[in-house]
C-alpha atoms as a PDB file:
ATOM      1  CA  UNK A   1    -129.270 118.699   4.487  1.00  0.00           C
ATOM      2  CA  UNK A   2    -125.672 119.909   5.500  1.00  0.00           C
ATOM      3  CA  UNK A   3    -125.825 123.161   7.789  1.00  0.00           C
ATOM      4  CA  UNK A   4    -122.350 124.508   8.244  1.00  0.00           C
ATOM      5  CA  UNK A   5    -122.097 126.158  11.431  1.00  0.00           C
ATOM      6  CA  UNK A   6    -119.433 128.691  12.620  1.00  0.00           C
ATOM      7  CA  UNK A   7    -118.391 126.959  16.279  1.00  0.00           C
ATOM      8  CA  UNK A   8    -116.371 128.216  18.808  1.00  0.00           C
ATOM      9  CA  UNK A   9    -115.037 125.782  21.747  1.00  0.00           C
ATOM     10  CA  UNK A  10    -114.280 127.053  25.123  1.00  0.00           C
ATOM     11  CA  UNK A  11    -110.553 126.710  25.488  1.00  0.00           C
ATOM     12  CA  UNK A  12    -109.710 127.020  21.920  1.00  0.00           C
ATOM     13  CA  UNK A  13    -107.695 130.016  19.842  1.00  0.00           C
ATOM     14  CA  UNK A  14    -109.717 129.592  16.862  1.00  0.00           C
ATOM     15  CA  UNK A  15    -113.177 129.203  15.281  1.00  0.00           C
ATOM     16  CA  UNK A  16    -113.996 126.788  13.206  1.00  0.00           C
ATOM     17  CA  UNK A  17    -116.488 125.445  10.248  1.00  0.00           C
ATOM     18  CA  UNK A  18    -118.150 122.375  11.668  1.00  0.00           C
ATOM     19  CA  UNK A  19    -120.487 120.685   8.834  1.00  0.00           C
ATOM     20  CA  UNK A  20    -123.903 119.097  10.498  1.00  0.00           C
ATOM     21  CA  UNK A  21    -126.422 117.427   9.588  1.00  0.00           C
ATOM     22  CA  UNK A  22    -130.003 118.863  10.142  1.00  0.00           C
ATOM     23  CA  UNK A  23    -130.625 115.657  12.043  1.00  0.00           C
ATOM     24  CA  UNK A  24    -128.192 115.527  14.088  1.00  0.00           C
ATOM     25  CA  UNK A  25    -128.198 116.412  18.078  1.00  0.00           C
ATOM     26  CA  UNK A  26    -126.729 118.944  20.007  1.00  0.00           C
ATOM     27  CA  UNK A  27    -124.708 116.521  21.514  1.00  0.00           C
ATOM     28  CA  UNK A  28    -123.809 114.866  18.211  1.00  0.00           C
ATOM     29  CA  UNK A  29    -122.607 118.912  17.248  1.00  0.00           C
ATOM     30  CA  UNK A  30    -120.642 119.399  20.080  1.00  0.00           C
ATOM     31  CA  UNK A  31    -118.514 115.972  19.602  1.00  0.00           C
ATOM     32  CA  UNK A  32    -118.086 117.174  16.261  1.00  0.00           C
ATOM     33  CA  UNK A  33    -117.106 120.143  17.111  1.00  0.00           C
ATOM     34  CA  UNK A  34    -114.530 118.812  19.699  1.00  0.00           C
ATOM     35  CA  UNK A  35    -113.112 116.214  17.557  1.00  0.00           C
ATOM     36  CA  UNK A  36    -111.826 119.006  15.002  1.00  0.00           C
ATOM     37  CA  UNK A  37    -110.684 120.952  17.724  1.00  0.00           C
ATOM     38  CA  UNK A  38    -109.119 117.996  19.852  1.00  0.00           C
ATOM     39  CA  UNK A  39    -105.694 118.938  18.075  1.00  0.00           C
ATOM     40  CA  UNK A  40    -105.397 121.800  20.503  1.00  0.00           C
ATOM     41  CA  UNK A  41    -107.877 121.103  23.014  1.00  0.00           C
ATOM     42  CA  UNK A  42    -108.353 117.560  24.683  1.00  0.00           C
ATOM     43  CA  UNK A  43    -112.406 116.412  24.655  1.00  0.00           C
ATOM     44  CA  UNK A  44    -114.620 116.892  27.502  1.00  0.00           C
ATOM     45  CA  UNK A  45    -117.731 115.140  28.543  1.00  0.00           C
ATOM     46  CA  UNK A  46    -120.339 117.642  30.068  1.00  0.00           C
ATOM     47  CA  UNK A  47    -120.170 120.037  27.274  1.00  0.00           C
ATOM     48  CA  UNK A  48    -122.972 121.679  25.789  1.00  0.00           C
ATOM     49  CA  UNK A  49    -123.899 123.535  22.676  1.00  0.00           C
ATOM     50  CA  UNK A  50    -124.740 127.409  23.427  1.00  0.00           C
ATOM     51  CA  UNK A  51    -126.457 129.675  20.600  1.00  0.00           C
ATOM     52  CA  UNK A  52    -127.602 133.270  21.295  1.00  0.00           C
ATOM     53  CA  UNK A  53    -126.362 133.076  24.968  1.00  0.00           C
ATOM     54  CA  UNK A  54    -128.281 129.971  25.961  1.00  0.00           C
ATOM     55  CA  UNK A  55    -127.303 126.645  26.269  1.00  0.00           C
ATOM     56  CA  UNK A  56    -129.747 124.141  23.922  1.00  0.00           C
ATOM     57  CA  UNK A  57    -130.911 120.995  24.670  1.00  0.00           C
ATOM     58  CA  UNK A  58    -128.482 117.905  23.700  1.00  0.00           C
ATOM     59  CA  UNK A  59    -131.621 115.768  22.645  1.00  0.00           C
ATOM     60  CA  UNK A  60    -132.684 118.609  20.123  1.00  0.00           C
ATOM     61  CA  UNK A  61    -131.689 118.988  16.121  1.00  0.00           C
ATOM     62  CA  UNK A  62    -130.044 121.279  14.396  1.00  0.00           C
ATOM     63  CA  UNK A  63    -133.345 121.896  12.347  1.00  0.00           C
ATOM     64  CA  UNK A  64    -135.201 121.963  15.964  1.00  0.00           C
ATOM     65  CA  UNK A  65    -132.957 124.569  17.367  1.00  0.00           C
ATOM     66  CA  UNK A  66    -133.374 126.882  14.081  1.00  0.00           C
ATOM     67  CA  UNK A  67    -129.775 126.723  13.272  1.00  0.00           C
ATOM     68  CA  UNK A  68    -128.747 128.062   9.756  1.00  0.00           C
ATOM     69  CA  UNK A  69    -126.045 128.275   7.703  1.00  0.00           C
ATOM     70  CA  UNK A  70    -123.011 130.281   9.420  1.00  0.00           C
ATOM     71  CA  UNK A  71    -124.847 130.783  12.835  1.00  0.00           C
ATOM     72  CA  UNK A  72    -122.202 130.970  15.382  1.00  0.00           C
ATOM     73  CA  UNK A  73    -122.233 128.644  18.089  1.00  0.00           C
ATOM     74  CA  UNK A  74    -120.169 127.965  21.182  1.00  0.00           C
ATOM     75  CA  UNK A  75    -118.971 124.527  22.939  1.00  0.00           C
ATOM     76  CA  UNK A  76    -118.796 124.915  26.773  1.00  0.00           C
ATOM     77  CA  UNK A  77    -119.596 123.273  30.093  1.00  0.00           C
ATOM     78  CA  UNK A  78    -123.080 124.101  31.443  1.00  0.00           C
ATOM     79  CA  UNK A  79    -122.233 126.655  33.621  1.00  0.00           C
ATOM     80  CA  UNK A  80    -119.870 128.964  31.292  1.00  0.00           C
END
């Protein structure tokens, strides 16, 4: 099932509507995430998906994690 997600990358000027997968990792969301971005932001290894002021787990889903439609999330190293 698609999830879009409202994401927010650390370095960016602008949110944007990532579409995920329910399967698919943290990690997997923030690559996504930076890809769309990478037009104004170069890609970073290290980063880390945050939601509610935490960062998740890379290894966990978007179903895992609780996500749902329009949830904001934020891209950024582990130590914000």
């Amino acid at each position: 099932m698609l999830v879009p997600l409202y994401g927010f990358l650390r370095g960016d000027t602008i949110g944007l509507v990532v579409l995920c997968d329910s399967d698919d990792t943290m990690a997997q969301v923030a690559e996504s995430l930076q890809r769309a971005a990478a037009m104004r932001v170069a890609p970073r290894p290290g980063q880390r998906v945050w939601f509610d002021g935490r960062p998740l787990d890379p290894r966990l889903t978007v179903a895992r994690a609780g996500l749902q439609p329009l949830d904001r999330i934020d891209v950024a190293p582990e130590d914000p």
